[in-house]
Protein backbone atom coordinates (compact mmCIF):
# COMPACT_ATOMS: atom_id res chain seq x y z
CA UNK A 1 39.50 -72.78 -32.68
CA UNK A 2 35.87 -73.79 -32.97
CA UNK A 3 33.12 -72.19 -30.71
CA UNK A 4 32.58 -75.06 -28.27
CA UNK A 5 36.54 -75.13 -27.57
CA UNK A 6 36.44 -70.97 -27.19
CA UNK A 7 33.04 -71.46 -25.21
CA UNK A 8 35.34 -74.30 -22.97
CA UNK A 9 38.43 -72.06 -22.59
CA UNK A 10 36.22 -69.09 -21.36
CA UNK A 11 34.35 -71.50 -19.28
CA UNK A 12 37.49 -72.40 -17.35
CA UNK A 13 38.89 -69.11 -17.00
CA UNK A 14 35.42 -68.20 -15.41
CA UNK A 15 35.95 -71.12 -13.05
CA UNK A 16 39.40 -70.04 -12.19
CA UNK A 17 38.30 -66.61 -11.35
CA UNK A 18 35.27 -67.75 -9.31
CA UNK A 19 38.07 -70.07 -7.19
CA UNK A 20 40.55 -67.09 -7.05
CA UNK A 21 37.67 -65.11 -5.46
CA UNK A 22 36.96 -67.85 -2.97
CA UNK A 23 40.22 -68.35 -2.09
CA UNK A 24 40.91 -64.34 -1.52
CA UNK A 25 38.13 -64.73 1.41
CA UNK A 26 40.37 -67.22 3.44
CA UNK A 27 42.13 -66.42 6.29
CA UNK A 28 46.21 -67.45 7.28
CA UNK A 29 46.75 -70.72 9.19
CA UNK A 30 46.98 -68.58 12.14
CA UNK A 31 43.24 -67.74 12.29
CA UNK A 32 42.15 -71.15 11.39
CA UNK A 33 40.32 -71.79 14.71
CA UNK A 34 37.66 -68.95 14.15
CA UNK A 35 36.46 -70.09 10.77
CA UNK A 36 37.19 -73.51 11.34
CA UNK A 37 34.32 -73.19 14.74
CA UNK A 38 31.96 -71.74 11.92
CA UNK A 39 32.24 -74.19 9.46
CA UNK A 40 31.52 -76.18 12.35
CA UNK A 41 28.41 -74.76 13.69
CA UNK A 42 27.37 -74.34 9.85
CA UNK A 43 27.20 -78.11 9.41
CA UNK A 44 30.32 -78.13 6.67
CA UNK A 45 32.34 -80.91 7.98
CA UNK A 46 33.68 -81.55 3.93
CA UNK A 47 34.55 -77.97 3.67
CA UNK A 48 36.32 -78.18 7.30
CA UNK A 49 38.12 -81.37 7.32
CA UNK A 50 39.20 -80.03 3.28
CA UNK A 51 40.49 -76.35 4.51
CA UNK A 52 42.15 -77.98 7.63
CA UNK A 53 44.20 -80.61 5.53
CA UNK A 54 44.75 -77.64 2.99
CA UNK A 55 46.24 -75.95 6.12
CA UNK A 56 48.50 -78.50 7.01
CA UNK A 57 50.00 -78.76 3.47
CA UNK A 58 50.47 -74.93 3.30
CA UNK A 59 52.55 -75.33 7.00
CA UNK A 60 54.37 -78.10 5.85
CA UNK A 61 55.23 -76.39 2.35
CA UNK A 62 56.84 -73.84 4.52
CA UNK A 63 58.92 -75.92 6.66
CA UNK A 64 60.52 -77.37 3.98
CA UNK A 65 60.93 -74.33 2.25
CA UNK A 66 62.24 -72.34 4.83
CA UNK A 67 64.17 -75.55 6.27
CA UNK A 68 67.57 -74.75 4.10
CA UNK A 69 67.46 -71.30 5.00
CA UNK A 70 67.54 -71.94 8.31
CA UNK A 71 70.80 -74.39 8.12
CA UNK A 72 72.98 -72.19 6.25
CA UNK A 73 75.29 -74.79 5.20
CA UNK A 74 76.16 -76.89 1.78
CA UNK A 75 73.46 -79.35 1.47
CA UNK A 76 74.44 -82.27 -0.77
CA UNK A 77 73.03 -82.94 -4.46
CA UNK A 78 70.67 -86.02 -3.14
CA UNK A 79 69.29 -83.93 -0.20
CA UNK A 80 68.39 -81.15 -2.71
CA UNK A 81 67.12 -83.66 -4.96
CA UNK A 82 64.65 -85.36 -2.37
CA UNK A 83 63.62 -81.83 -0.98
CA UNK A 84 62.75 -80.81 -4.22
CA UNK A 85 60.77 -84.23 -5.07
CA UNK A 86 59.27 -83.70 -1.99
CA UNK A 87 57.93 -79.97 -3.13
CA UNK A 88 56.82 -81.19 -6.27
CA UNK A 89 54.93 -83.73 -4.37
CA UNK A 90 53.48 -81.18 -1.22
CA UNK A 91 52.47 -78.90 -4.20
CA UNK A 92 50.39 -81.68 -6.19
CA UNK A 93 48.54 -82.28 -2.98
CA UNK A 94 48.22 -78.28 -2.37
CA UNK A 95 46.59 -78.24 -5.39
CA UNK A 96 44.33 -80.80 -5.61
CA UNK A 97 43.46 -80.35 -1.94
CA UNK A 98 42.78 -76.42 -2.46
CA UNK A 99 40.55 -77.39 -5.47
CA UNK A 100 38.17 -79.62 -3.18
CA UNK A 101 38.50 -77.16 -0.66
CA UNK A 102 36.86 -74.53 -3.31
CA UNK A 103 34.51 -77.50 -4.62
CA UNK A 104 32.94 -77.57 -1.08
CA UNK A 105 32.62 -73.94 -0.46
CA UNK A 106 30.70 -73.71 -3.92
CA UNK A 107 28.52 -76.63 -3.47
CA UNK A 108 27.60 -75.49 0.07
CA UNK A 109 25.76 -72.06 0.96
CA UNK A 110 26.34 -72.48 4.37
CA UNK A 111 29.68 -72.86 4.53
CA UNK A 112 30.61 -69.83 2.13
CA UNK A 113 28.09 -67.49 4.72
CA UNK A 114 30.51 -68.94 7.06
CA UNK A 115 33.65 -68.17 5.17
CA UNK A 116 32.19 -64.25 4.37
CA UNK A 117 31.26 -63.56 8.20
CA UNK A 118 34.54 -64.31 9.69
CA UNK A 119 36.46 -63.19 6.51
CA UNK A 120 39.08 -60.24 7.22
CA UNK A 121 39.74 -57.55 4.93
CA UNK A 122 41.51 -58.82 1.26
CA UNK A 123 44.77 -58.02 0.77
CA UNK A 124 45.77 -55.00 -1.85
CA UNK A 125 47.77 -57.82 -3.99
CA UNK A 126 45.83 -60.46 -4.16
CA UNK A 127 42.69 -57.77 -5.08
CA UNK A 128 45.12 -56.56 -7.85
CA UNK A 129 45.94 -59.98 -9.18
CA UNK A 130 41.96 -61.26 -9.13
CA UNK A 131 41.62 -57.78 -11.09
CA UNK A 132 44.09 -58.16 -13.53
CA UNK A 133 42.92 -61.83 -14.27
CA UNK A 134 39.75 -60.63 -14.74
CA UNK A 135 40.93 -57.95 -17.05
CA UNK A 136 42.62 -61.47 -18.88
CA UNK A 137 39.61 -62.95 -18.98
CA UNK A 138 37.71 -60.12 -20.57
CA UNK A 139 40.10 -60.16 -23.48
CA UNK A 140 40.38 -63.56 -24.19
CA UNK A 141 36.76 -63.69 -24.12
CA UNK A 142 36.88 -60.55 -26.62
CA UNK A 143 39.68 -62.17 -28.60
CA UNK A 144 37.67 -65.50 -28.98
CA UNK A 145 34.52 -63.98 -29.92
CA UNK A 146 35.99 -62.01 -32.56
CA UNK A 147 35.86 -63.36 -36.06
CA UNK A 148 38.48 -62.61 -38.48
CA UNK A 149 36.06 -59.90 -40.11
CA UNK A 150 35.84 -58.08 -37.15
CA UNK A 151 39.36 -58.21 -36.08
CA UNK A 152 40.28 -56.68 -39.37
CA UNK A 153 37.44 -54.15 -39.11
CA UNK A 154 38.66 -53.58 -35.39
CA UNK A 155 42.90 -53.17 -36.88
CA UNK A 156 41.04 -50.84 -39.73
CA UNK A 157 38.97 -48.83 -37.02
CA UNK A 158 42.65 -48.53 -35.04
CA UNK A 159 44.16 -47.06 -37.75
CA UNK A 160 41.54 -44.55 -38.94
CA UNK A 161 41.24 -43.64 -35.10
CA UNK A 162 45.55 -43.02 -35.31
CA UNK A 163 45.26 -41.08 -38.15
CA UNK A 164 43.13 -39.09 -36.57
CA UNK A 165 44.43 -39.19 -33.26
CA UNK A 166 47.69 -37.94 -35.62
CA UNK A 167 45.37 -35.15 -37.25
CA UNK A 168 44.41 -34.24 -34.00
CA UNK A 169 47.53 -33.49 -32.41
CA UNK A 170 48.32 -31.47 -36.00
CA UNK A 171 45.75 -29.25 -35.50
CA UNK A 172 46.48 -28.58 -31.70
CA UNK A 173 49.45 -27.79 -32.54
CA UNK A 174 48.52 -25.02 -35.06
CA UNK A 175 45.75 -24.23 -32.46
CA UNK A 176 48.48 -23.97 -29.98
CA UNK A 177 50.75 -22.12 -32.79
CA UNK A 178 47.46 -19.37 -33.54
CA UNK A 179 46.95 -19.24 -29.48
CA UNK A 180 50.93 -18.16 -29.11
CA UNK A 181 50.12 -15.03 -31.69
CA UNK A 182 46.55 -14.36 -30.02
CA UNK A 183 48.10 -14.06 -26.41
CA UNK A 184 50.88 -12.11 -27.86
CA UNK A 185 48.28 -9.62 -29.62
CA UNK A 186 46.15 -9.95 -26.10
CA UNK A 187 49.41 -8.73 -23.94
CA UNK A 188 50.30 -6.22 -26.48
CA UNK A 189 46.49 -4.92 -26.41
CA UNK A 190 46.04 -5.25 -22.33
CA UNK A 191 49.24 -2.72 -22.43
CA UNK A 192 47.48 -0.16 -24.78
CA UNK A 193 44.34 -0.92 -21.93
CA UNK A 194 46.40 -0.49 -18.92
CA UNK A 195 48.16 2.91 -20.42
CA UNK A 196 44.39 4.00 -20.88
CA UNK A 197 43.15 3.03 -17.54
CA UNK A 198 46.45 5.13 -15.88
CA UNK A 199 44.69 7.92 -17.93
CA UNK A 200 41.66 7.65 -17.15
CA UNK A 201 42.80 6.87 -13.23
CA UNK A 202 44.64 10.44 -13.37
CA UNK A 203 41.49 12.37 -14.99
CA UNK A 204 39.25 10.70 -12.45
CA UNK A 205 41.58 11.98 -9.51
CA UNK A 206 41.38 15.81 -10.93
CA UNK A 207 37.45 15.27 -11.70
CA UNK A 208 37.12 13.98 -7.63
CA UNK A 209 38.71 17.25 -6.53
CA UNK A 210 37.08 19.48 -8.91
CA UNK A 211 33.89 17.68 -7.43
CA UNK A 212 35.15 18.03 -3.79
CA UNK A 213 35.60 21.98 -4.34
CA UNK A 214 32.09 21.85 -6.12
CA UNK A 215 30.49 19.99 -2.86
CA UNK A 216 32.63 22.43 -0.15
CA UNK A 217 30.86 25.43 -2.37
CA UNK A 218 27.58 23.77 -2.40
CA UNK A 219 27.51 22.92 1.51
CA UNK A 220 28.25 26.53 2.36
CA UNK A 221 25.52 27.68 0.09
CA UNK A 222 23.12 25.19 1.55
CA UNK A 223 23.98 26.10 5.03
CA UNK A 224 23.14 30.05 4.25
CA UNK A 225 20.06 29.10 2.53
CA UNK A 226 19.08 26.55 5.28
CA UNK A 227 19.69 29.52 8.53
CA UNK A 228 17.42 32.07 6.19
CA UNK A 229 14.71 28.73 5.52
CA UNK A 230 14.92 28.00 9.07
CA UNK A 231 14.14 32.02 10.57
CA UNK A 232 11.50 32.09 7.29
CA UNK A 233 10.14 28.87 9.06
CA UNK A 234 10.11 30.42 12.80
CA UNK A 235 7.92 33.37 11.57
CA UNK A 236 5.57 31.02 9.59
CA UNK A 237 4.99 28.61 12.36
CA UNK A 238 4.08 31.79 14.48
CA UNK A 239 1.50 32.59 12.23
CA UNK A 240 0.14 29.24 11.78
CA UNK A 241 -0.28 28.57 16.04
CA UNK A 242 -1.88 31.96 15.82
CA UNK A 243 -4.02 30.73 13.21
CA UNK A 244 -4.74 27.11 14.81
CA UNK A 245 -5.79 28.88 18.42
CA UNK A 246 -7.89 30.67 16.56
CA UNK A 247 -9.28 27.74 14.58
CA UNK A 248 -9.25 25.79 18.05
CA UNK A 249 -11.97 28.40 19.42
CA UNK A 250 -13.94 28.43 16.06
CA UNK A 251 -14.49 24.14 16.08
CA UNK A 252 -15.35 24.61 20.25
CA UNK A 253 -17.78 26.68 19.13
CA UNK A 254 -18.78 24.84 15.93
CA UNK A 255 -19.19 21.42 18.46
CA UNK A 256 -21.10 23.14 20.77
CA UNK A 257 -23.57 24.13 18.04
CA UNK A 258 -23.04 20.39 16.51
CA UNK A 259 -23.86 18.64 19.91
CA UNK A 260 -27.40 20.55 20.03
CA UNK A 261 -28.00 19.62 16.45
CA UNK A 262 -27.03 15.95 16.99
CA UNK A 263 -29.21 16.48 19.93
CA UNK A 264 -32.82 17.20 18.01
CA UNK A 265 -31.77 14.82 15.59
CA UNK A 266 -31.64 12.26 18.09
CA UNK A 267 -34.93 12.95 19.07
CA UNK A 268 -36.59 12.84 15.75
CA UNK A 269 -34.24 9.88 15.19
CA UNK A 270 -36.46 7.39 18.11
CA UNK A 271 -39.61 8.81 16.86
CA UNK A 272 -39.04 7.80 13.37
CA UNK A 273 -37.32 4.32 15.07
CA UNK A 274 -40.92 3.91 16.90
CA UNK A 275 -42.74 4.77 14.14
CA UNK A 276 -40.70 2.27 12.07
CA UNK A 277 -41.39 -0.47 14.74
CA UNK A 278 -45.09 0.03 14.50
CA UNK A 279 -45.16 -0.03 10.97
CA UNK A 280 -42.91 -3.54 10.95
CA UNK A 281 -44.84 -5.03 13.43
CA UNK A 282 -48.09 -4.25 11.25
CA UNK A 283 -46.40 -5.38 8.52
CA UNK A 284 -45.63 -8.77 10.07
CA UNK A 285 -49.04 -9.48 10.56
CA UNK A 286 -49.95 -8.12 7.22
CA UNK A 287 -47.55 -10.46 5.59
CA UNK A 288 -48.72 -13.25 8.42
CA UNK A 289 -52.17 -12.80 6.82
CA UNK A 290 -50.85 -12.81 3.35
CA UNK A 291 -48.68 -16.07 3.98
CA UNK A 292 -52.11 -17.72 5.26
CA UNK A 293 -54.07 -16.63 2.59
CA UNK A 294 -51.39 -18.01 -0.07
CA UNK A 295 -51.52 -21.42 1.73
CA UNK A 296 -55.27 -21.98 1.17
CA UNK A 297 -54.88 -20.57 -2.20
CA UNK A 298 -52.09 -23.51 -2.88
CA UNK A 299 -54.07 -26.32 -1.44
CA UNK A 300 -57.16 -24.61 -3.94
CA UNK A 301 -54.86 -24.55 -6.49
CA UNK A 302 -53.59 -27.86 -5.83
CA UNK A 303 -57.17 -29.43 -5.90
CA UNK A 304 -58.13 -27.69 -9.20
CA UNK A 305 -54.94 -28.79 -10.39
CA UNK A 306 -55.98 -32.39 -9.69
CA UNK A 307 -59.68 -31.80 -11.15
CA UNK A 308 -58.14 -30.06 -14.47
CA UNK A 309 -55.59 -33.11 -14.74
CA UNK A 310 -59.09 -35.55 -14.53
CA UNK A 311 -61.21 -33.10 -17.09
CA UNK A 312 -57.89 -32.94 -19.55
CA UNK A 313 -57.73 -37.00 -19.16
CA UNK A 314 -61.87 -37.34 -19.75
CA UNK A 315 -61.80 -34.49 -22.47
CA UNK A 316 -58.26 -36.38 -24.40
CA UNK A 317 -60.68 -39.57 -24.06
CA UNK A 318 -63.71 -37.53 -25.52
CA UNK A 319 -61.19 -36.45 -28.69
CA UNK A 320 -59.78 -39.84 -29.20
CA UNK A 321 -63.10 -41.05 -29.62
CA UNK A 322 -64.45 -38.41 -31.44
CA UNK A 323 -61.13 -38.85 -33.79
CA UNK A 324 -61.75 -42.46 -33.93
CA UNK A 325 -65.71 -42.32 -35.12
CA UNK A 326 -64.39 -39.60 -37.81
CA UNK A 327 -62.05 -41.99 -39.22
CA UNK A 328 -64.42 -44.99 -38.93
CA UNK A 329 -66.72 -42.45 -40.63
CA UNK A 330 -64.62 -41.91 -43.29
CA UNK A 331 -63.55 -45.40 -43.69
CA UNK A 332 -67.22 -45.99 -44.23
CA UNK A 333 -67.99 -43.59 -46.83
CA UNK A 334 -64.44 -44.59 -48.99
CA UNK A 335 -65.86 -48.51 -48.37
CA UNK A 336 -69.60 -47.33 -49.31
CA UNK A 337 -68.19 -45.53 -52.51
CA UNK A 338 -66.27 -48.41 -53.68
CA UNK A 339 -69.62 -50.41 -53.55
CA UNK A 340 -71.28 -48.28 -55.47
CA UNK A 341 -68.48 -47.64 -57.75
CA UNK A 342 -68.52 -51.70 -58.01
CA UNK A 343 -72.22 -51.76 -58.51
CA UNK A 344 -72.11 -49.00 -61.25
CA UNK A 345 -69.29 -51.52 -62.87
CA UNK A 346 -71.35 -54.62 -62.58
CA UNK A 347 -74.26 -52.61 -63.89
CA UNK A 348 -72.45 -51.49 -67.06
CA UNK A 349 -71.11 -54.83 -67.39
CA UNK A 350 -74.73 -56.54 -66.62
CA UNK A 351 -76.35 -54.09 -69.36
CA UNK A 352 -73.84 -54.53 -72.06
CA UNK A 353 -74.08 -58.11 -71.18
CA UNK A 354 -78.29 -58.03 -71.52
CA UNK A 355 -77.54 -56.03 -74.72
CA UNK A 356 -74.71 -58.66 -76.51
CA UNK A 357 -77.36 -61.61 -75.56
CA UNK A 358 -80.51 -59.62 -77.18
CA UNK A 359 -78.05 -58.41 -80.17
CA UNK A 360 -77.15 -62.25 -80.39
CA UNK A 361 -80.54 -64.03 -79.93
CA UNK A 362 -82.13 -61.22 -82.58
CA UNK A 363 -79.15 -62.11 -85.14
CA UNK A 364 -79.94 -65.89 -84.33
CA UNK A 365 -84.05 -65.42 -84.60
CA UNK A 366 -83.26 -63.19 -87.58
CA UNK A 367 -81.02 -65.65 -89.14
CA UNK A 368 -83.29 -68.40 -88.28
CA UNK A 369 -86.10 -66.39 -90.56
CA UNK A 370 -83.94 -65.97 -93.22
CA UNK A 371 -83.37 -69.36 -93.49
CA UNK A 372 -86.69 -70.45 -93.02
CA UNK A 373 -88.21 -68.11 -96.53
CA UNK A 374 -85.45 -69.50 -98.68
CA UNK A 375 -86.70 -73.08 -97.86
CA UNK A 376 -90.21 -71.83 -98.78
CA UNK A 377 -89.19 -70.10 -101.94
CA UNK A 378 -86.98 -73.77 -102.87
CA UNK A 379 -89.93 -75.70 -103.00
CA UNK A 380 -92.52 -73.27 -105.08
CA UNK A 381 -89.89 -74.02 -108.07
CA UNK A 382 -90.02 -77.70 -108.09
C-alpha cells in the first residue's frame, strides 16, 4: 500500500469516528421534539428536515422488524422475501440519510451547539464502541505508518523484551526461592528474640520490686530527715524574725537619719540649680554675642574673599604677562643670535670670498707680467 492510499484509509476511519461521535450526541425518536425546536430556533432547517426523515426511517425499520414478532405465525417464503427486500431497501436509505444528517451537523456550528445543549447523557455502549474504534484506528494508523524496517525492529524489540520478561520472572523466582530461606532464618531468629525478651521481661519484674523496696526505704528515710529539717527550720526562722525586727528598727532609724540628709542636700541641690540658671542664662547671651560677632566676621570674610578672588585674577594676569614678555624675550635673544651667527657666516664667507678674488686677480696680474718680460726678452734676440 502506497502512502496516499494509507493517508486515504486513515482519512476515512477519522471521518467515521468524527460521525460515530456525532451520532452518540443524538437523542431516541421519542425526544425528537426538544432538539428538533432547537434546530429550529438555530436556523438548521437541512439538519432538521435530515434528522426528522432519519427518524422516520429508524420507526419504520422497527415496524417491520418487530412486525413478525408480533404475528407469531408461519409467514410464507414471498412475504419473507419482500420484508427482507424491503430492509435492505429501509437500511440503504438509513444510511445515506444518517450520512447527510452528519454532513449538516458538521457543516453547521449552529446546529451542533444545538445538538450538545439538549444532548442527554451517552450511553455506556455506545461510549465503549466509539472507544474501541478509536483504539482501531490508532493501530491501523500505527500499522500503516510502519515500514517493514520498523516492524521487524518492533518483532525484534518484542522478543528481546520476552526474553527478558522470561529472565525476569527467573530471577523472581530465585528471589522468591532466597526470600523463603530469609523468612525462615527471620522466624527462627525472632524465636531466639522473643525467648530473650521473656528474659529480660522476668529480670525487669524482679529489678521493679527490688526498686519498689529501694523507694519504700528511701521514703521513710526522707520523711525522718524531712520532720528533723522541718523543727531545724522552725528554730531558724525564729532567729531570723528576731533578727529582721531588729533590722526593721535599725533601717527606721537609718531613714530617719537619710530623710535629714536628703533634706540639706536638697537645699544645696536649688542653690547649685540657681546658680546653674544664672550661669546659662549668661552664657546665652555670651554665645548670643559670639553668634553676632561670627556673622560680621563671615560677611568680612566673605568680602575679602571676593577682593582676594579679584587680586589672584589681576596678579594670574600680571604672571601671564610677565611669562609671556620672558618668552618673547627669549625668543628675541635665540632670533638675535642666529643673526649674528648668520652674519659671522656671511662674514667668513665674504672674507674668504675678498681673499680667492685678490689671490685670483694677483695670479692673473702676476701672470699677465710674466708674460709680458718673455715678449720683451723674444724680440732683443732677433
Amino acid at each position: 500500500m502506497t502512502n496516499m492510499e494509507a493517508q486515504r484509509v486513515i482519512n476515512c476511519l477519522e471521518d467515521a469516528m468524527e460521525r460515530m461521535n456525532i451520532l452518540s450526541y443524538l437523542p431516541e425518536s421519542h425526544a425528537q421534539s426538544q432538539l428538533l425546536s432547537a434546530l429550529e430556533d438555530a436556523g438548521a432547517q437541512q439538519a432538521h428536515e435530515a434528522l426528522r426523515s432519519a427518524w422516520q426511517l429508524e420507526e419504520g425499520y422497527r415496524t417491520l422488524v418487530s412486525r413478525p414478532r408480533a404475528a407469531g405465525g408461519i409467514i410464507s417464503k414471498a412475504k419473507q422475501s419482500a420484508s427482507e427486500s424491503a430492509k435492505k431497501d429501509l437500511v440503504v436509505q438509513l444510511h445515506q440519510v444518517v450520512r447527510n444528517t452528519c454532513r449538516q451537523l458538521k457543516k453547521n456550528p449552529l446546529a451542533m451547539s444545538a445538538l450538545l445543549s439538549t444532548a442527554d447523557d451517552r450511553s455506556a455502549d455506545v461510549l465503549g464502541f466509539i472507544e474501541y474504534f478509536r483504539d482501531l484506528t490508532f493501530m491501523v494508523h500505527r500499522k500503516l505508518s510502519t515500514t517493514v524496517e520498523e516492524e521487524s525492529q518492533s518483532k525484534t524489540r518484542m522478543h528481546e523484551l520476552s526474553e527478558r520478561e522470561r529472565s525476569a520472572e527467573d530471577e523472581r523466582t530465585a528471589l522468591e526461592q532466597t526470600l523463603e530461606v530469609q523468612r525462615g532464618e527471620r522466624e527462627t531468629e525472632l524465636s531466639g528474640l522473643d525467648r530473650q525478651l521473656t528474659k529480660l521481661r522476668s529480670e525487669l519484674h524482679d529489678i521493679t520490686q527490688s526498686n519498689q523496696m529501694e523507694m519504700d526505704s528511701i521514703r521513710s528515710q526522707m520523711k525522718e530527715r524531712m520532720e528533723g529539717a522541718e523543727t531545724d527550720h522552725l528554730g531558724a526562722n525564729k532567729k531570723l524574725q528576731d533578727r529582721s525586727d531588729a533590722l526593721s528598727q535599725e533601717l527606721s532609724t537609718e531613714s530617719e537619719k537619710h530623710r535629714e540628709y536628703e533634706a540639706s542636700l536638697r537645699k544645696k541641690k536649688e542653690k547649685r540649680e540657681t546658680d546653674l540658671a544664672e550661669h546659662i542664662r549668661k552664657y546665652d547671651t555670651d554665645m548670643a554675642q559670639k553668634e553676632k560677632d561670627m556673622k560680621e566676621l563671615m560677611v568680612l570674610m566673605q568680602t575679602e574673599e571676593k577682593e582676594l578672588a579679584e587680586l589672584e585674577e589681576y596678579f594670574t594676569q600680571v604672571d601671564a604677562n610677565a611669562q609671556t614678555r620672558e618668552n618673547e624675550e627669549r625668543v628675541l635673544a635665540e632670533f638675535k643670535r642666529r643673526v649674528a651667527a648668520a652674519q659671522e657666516v656671511l662674514d667668513r664667507s665674504a672674507t674668504l670670498f675678498q681673499a680667492a678674488l685678490r689671490g685670483r686677480n694677483a695670479r692673473a696680474e702676476q701672470k699677465k707680467n710674466a708674460g709680458g718680460k718673455k715678449k720683451k726678452k723674444g724680440k732683443k734676440k732677433k
